[in-house]
N, C-alpha and C. Protein backbone atom coordinates (compact mmCIF):
# COMPACT_ATOMS: atom_id res chain seq x y z
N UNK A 1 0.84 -1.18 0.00
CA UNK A 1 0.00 0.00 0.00
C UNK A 1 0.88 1.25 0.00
N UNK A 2 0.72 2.20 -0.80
CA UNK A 2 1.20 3.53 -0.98
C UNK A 2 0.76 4.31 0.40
N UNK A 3 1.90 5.09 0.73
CA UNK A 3 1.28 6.00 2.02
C UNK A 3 0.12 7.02 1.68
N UNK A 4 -0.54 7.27 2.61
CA UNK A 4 -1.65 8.11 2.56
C UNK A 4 -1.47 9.45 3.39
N UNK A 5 -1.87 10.31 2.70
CA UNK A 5 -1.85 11.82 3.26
C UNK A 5 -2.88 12.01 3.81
N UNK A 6 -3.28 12.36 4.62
CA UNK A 6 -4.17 13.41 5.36
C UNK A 6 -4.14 14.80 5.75
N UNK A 7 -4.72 15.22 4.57
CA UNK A 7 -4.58 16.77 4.92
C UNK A 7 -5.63 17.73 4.55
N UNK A 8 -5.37 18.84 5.41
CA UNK A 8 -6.53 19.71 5.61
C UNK A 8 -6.39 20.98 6.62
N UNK A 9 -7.28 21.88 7.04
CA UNK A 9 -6.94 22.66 7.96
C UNK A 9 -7.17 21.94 9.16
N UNK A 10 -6.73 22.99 10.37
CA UNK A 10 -6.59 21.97 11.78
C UNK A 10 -8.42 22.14 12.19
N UNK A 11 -8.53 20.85 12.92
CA UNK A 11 -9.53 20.21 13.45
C UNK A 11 -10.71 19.80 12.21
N UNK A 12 -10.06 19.29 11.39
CA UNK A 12 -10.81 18.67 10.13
C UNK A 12 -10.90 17.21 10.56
N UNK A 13 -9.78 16.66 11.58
CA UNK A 13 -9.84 15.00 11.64
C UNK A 13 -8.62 14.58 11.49
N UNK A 14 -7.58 15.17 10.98
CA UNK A 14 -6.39 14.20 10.31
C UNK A 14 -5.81 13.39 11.63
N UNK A 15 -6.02 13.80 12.78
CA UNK A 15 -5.43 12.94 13.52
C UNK A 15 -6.42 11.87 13.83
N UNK A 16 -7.54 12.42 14.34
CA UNK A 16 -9.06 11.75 15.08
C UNK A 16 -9.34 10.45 13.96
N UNK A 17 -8.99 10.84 12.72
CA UNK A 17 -10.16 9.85 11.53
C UNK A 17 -8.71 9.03 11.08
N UNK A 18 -7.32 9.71 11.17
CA UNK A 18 -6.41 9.06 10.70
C UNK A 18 -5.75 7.60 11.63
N UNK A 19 -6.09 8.09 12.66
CA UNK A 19 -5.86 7.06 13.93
C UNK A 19 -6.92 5.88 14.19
N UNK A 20 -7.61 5.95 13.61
CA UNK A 20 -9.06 5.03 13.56
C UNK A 20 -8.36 4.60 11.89
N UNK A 21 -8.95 5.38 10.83
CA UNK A 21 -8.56 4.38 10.01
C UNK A 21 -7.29 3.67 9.87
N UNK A 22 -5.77 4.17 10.47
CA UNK A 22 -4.62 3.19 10.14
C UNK A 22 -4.85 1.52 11.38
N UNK A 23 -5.64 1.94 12.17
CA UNK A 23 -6.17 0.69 13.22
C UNK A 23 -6.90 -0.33 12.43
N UNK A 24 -7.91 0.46 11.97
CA UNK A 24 -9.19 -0.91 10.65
C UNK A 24 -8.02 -1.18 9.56
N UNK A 25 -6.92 -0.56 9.41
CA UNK A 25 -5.94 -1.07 7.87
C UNK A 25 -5.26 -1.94 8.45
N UNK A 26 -4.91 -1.98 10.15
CA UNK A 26 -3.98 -2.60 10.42
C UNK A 26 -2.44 -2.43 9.59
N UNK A 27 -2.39 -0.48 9.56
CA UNK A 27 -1.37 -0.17 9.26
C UNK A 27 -0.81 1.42 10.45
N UNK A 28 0.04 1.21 10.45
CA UNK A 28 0.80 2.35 11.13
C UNK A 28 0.29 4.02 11.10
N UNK A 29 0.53 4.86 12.06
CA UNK A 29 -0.47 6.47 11.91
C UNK A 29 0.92 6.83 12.44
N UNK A 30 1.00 8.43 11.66
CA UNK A 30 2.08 9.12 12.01
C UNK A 30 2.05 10.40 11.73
N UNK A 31 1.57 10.83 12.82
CA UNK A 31 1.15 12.79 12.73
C UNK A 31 2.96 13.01 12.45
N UNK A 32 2.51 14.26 11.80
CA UNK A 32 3.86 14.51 10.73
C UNK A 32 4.17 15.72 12.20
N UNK A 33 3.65 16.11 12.63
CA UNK A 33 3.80 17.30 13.63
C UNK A 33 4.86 16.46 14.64
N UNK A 34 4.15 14.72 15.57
CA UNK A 34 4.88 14.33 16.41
C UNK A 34 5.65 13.86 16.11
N UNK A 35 6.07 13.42 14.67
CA UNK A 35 6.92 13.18 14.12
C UNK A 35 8.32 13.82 14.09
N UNK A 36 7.59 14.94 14.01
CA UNK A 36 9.17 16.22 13.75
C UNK A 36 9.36 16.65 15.65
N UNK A 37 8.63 16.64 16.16
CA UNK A 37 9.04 16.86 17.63
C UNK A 37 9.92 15.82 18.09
N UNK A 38 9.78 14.21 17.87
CA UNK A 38 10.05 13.46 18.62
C UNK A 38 12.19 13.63 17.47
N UNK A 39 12.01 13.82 16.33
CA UNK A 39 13.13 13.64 15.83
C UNK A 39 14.07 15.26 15.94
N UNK A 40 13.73 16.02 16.80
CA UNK A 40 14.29 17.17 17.15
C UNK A 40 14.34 17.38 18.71
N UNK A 41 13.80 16.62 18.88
CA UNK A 41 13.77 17.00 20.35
C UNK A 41 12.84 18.31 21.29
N UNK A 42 12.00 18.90 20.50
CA UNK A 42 11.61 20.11 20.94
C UNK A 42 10.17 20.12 20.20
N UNK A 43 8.80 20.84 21.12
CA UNK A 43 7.84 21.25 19.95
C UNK A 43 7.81 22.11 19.25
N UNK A 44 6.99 21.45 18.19
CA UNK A 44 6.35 22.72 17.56
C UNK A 44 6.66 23.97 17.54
N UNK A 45 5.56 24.08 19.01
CA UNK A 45 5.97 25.59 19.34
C UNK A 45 7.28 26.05 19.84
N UNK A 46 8.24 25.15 20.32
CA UNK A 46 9.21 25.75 20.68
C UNK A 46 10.30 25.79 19.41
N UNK A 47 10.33 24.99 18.26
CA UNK A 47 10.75 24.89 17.42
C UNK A 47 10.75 26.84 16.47
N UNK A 48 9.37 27.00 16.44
CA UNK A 48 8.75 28.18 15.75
C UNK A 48 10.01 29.11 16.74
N UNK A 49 9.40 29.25 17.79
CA UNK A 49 9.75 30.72 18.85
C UNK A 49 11.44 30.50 18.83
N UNK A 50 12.43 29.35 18.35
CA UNK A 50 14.05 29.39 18.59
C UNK A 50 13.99 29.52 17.20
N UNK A 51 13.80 29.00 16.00
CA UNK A 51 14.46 28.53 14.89
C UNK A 51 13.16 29.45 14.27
N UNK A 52 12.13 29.93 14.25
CA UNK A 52 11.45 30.44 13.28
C UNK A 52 10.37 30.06 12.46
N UNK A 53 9.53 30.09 11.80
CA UNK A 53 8.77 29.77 10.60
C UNK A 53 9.56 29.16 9.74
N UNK A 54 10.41 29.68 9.03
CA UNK A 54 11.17 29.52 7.61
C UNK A 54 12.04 28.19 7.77
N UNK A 55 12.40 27.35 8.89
CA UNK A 55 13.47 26.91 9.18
C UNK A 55 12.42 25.23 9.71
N UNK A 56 11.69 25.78 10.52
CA UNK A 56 10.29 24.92 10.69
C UNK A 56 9.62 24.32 9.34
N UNK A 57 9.36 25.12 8.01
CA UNK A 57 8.64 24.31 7.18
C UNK A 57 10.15 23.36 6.64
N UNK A 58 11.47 24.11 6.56
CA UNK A 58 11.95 23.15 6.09
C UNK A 58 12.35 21.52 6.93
N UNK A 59 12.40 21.74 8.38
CA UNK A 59 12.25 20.58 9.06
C UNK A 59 10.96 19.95 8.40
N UNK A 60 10.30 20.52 8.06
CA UNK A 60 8.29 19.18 8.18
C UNK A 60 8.58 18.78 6.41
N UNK A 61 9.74 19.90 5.65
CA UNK A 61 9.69 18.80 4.53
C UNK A 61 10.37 17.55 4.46
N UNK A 62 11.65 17.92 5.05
CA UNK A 62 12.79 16.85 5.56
C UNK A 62 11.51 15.67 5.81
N UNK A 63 11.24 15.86 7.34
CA UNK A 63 10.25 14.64 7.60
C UNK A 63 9.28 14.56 6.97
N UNK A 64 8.42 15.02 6.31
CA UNK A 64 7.93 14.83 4.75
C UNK A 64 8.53 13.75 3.85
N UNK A 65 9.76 14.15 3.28
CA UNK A 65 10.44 13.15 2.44
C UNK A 65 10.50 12.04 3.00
N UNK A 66 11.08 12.17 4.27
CA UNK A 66 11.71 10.84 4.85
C UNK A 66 10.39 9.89 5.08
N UNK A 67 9.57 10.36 5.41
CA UNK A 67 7.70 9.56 5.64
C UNK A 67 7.19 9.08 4.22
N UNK A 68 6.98 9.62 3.43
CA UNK A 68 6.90 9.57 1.77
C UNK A 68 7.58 8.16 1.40
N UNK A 69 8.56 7.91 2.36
CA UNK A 69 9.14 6.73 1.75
C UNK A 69 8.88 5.48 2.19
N UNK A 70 7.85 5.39 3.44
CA UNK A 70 7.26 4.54 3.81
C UNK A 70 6.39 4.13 3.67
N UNK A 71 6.21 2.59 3.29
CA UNK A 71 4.92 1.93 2.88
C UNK A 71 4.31 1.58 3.80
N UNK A 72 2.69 1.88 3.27
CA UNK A 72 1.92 1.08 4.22
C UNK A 72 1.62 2.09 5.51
N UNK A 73 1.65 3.39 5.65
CA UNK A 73 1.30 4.12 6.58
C UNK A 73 0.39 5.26 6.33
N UNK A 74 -0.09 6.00 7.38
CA UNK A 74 -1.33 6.76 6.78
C UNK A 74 -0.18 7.60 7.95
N UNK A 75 -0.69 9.05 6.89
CA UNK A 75 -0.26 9.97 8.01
C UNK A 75 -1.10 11.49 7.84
N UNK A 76 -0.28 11.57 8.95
CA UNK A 76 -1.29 13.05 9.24
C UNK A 76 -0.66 14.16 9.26
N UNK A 77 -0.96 15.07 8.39
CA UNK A 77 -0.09 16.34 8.02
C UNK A 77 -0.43 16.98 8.68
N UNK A 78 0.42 18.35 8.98
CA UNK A 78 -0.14 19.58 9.53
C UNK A 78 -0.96 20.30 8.77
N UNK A 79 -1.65 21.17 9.25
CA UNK A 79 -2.57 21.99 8.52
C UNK A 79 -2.12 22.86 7.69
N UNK A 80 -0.89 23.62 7.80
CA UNK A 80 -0.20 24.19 6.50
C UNK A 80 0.65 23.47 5.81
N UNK A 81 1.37 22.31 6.10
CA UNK A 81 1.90 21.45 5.30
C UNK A 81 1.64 21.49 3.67
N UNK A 82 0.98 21.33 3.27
CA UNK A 82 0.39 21.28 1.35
C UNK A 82 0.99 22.48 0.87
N UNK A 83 1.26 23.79 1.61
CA UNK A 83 1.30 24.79 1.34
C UNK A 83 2.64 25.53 1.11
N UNK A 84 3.91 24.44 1.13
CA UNK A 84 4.96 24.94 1.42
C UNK A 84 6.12 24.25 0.49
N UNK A 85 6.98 24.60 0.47
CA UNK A 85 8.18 23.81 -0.67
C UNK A 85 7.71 22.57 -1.16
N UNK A 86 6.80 22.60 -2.35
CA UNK A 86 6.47 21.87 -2.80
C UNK A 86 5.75 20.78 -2.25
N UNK A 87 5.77 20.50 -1.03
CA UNK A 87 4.95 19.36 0.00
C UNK A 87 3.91 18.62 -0.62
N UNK A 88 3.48 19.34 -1.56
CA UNK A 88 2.00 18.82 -2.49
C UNK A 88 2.39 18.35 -3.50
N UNK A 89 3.14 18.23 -4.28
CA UNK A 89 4.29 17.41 -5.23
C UNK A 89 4.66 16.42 -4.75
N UNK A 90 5.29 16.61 -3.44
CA UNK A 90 5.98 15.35 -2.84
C UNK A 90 5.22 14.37 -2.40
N UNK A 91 4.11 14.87 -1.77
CA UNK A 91 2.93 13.91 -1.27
C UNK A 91 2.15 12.99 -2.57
N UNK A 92 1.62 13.97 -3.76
CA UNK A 92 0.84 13.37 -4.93
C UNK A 92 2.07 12.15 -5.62
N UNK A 93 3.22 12.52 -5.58
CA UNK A 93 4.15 11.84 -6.06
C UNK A 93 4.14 10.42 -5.49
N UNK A 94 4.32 10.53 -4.24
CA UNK A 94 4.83 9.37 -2.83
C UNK A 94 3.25 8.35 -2.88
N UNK A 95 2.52 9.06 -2.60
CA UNK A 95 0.93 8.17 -2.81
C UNK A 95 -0.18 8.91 -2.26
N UNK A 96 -1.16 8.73 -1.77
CA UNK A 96 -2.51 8.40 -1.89
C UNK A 96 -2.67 10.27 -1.34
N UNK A 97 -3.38 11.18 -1.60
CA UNK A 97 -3.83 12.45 -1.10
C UNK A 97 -4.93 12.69 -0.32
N UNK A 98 -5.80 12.63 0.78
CA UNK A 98 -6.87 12.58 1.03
C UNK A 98 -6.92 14.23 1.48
N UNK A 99 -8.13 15.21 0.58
CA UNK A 99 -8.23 16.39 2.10
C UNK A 99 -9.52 16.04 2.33
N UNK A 100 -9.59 16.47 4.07
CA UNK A 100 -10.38 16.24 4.37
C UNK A 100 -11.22 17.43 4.55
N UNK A 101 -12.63 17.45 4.55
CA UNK A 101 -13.27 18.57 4.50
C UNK A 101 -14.62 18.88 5.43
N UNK A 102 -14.71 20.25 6.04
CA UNK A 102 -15.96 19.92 6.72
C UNK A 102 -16.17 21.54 6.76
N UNK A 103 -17.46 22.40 7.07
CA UNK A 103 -17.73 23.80 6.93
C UNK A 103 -17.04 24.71 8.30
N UNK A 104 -16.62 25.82 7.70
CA UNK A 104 -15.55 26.34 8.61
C UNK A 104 -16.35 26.76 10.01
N UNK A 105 -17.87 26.73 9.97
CA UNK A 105 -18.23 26.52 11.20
C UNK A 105 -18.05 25.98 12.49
N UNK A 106 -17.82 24.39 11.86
CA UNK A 106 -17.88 22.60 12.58
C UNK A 106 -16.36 22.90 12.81
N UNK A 107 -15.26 23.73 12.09
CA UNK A 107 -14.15 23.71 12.55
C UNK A 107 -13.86 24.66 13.03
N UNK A 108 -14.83 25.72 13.05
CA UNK A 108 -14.26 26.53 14.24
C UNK A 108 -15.14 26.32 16.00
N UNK A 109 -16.37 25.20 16.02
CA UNK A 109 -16.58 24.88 16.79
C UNK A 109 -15.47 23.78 17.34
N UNK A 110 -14.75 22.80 16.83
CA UNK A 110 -14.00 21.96 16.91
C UNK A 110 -13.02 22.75 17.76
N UNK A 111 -12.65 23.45 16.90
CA UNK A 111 -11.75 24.33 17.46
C UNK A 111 -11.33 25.15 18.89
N UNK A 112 -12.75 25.97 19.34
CA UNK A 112 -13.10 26.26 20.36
C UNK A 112 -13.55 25.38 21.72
N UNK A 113 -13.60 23.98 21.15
CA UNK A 113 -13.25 22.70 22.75
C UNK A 113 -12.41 23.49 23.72
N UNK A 114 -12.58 23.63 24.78
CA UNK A 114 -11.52 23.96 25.90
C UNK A 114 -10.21 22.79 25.81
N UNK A 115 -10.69 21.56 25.50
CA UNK A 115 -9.14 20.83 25.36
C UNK A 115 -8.47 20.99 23.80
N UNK A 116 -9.17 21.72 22.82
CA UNK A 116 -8.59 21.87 21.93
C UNK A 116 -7.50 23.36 21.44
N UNK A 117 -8.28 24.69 22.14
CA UNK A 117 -8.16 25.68 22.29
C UNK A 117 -6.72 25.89 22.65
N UNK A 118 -6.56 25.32 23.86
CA UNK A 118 -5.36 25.40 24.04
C UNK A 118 -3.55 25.22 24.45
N UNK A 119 -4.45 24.06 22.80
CA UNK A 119 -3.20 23.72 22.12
C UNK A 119 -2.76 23.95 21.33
N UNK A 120 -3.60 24.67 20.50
CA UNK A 120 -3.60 25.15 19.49
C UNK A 120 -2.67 26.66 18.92
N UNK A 121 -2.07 26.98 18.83
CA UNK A 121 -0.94 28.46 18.90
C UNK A 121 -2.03 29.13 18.19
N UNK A 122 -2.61 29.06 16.96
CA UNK A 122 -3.11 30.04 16.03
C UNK A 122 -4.12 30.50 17.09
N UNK A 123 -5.12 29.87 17.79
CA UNK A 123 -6.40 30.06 18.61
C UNK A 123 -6.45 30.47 19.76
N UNK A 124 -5.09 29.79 20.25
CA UNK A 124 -5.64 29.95 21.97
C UNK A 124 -5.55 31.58 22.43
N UNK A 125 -4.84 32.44 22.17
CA UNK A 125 -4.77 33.83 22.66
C UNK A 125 -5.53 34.60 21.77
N UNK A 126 -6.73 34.01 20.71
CA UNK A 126 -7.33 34.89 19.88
C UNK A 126 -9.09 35.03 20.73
N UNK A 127 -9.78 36.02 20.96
CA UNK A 127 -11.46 35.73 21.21
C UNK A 127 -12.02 34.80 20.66
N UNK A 128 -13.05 34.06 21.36
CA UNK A 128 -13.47 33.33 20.29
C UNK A 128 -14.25 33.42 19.15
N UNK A 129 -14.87 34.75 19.35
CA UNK A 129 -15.48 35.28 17.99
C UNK A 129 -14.52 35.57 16.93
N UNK A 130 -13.33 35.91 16.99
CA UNK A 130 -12.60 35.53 16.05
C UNK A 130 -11.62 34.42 15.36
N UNK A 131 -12.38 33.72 16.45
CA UNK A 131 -12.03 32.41 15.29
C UNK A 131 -12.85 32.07 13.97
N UNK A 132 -13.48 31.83 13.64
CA UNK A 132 -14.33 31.29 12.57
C UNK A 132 -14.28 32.77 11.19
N UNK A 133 -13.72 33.90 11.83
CA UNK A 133 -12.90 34.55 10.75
C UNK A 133 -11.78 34.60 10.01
N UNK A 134 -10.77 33.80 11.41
CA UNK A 134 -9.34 33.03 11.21
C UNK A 134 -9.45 32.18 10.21
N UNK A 135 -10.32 30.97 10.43
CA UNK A 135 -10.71 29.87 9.55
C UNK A 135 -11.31 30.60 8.42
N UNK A 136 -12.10 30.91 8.13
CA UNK A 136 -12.43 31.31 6.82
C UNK A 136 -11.14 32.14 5.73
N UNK A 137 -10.39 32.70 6.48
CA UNK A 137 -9.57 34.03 5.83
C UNK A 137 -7.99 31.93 5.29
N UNK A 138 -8.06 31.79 6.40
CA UNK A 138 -6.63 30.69 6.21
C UNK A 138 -7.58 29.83 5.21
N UNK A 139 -8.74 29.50 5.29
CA UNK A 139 -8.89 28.07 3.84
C UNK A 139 -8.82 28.98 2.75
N UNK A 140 -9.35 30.31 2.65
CA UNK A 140 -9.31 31.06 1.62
C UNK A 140 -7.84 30.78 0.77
N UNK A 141 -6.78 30.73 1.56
CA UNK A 141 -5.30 31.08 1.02
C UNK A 141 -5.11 29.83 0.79
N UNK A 142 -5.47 28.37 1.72
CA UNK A 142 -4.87 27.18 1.92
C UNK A 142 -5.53 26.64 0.40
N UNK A 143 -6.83 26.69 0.19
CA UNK A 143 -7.75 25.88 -0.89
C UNK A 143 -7.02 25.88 -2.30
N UNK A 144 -6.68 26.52 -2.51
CA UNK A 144 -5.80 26.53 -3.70
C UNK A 144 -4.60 24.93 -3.36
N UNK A 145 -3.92 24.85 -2.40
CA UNK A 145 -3.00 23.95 -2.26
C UNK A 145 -4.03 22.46 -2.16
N UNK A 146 -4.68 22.55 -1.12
CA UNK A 146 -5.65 21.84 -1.10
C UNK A 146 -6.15 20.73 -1.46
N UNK A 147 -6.92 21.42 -2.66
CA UNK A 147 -8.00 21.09 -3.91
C UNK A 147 -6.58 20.34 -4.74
N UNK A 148 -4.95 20.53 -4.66
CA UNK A 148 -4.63 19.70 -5.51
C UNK A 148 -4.51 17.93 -4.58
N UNK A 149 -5.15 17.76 -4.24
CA UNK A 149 -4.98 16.35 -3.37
C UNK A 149 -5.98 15.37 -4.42
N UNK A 150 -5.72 14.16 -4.56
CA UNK A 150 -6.41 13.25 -5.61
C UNK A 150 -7.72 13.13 -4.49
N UNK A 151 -7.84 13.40 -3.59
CA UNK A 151 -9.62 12.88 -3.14
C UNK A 151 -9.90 13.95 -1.62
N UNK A 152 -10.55 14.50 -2.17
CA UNK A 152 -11.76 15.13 -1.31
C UNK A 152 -12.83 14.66 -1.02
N UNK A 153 -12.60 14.38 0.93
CA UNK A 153 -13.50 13.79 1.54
C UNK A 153 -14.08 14.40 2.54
N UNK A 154 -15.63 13.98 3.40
CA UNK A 154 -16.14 15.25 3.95
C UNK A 154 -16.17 14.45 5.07
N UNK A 155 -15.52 15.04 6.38
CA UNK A 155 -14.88 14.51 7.95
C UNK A 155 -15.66 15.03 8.39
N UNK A 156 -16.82 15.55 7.99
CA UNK A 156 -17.79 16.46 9.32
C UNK A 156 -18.57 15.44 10.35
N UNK A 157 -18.80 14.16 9.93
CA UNK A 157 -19.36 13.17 10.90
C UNK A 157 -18.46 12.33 11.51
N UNK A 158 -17.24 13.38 12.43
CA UNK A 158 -16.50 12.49 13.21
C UNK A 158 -16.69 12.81 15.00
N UNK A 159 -17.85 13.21 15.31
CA UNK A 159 -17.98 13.98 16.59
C UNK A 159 -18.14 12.82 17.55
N UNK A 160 -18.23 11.44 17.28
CA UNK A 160 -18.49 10.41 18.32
C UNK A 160 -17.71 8.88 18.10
N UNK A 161 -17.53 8.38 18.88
CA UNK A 161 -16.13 7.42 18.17
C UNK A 161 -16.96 6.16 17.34
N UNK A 162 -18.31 6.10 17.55
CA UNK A 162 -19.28 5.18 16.30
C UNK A 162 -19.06 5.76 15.35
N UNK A 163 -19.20 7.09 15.15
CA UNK A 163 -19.23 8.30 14.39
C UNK A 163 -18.00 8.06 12.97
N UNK A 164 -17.15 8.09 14.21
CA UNK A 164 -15.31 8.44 13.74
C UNK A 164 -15.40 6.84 12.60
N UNK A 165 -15.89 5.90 13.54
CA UNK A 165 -15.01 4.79 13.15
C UNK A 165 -15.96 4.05 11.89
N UNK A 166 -17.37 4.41 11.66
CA UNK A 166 -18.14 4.74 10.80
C UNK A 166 -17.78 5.61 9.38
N UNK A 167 -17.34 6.60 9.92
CA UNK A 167 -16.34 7.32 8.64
C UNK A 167 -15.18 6.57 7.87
N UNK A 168 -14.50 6.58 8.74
CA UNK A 168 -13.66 5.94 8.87
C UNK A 168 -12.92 4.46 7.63
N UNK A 169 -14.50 3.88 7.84
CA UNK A 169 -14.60 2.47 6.88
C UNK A 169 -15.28 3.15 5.83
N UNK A 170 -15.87 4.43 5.83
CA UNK A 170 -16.09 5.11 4.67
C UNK A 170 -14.65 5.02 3.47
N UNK A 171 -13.99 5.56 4.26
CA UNK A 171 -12.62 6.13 3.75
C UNK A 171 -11.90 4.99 3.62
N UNK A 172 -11.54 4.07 4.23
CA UNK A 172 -11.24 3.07 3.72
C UNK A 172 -11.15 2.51 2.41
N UNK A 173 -13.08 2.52 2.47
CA UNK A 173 -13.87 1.47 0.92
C UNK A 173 -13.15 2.46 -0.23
N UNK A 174 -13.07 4.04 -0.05
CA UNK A 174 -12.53 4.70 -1.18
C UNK A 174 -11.08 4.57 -1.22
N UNK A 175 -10.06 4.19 -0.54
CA UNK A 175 -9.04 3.87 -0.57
C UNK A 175 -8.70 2.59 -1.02
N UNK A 176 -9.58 1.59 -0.79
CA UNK A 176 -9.38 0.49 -1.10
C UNK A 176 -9.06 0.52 -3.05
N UNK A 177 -9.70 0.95 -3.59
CA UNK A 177 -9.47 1.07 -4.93
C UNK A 177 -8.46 2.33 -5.45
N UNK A 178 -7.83 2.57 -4.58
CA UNK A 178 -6.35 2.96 -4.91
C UNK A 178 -5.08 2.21 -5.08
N UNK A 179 -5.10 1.10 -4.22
CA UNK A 179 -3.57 0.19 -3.88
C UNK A 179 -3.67 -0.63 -5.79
């Protein structure tokens, strides 16, 4: 099996729907985010605030490439990932594209969870009325990268783990006629 992308803006699912479906594949899940923490030693956020933006996308392509080369895993991109040195080349190239999709409402409610809020860097120090302007203004810029993924799928019915894991074998059956 060709690796699978999951990508999309944050709280679309890529982790929630990606972690359920690599379990029913009985194949491996690998958020590209804990990925690059665990092989640097540092998060995310601390990565951004020492080394920067510019220095950060090129770490997530590095581990990009290096993931790309593994079979048989589903992974889970960051939410700007598609959007950066080519990442969307490398991914359509390597295998399978999934974005996932749901109305910037459901993700800016997603969003606003108290356990989601604040973890989140883009959200947590913003009101919450301005979130769901955040989200709208970032898919505006992101959709262009996006829309180039071979399958657009709609994650909005992942709010309950029947829910999730129901989807889930959705995504599957359409994957299945990729390998």
């Amino acid at each position: 099996m060709k690796p699978v992308f999951l990508i999309g803006y944050m709280g679309c699912g890529k982790t929630t729907l990606g972690e359920v479906l690599a379990r029913q594949l009985n194949v491996p899940f690998i958020d590209l985010d804990d990925y690059i923490e665990r092989l640097h030693g540092a998060s995310i956020m601390e990565i951004f605030a020492t080394c920067g933006e510019g220095r950060f996308r090129e770490m997530e392509t590095s581990a990009l490439r290096a993931v790309s080369m593994m079979p048989g895993i589903i992974v889970g991109c960051g939410g700007g990932t598609p959007c950066h040195n080519g990442n969307m080349d490398i991914m359509n190239e390597a295998g399978i594209t999934v974005w996932l999709t749901t109305s910037p409402e459901r993700l800016t409610a997603r969003l606003l969870l108290p356990e989601q809020k604040g973890k989140r860097p883009k959200v947590k120090d913003i009101d919450d009325a301005d979130v769901l302007p955040l989200v709208e203004r970032e898919l505006a810029l992101r959709t262009p990268y996006y829309s180039q993924a071979q399958f657009q799928f709609d994650s909005t019915d992942i709010e309950t783990a029947e829910a999730t894991e129901r989807t889930a074998r959705r995504l599957a059956t359409l994957l299945s006629g990729c390998q």
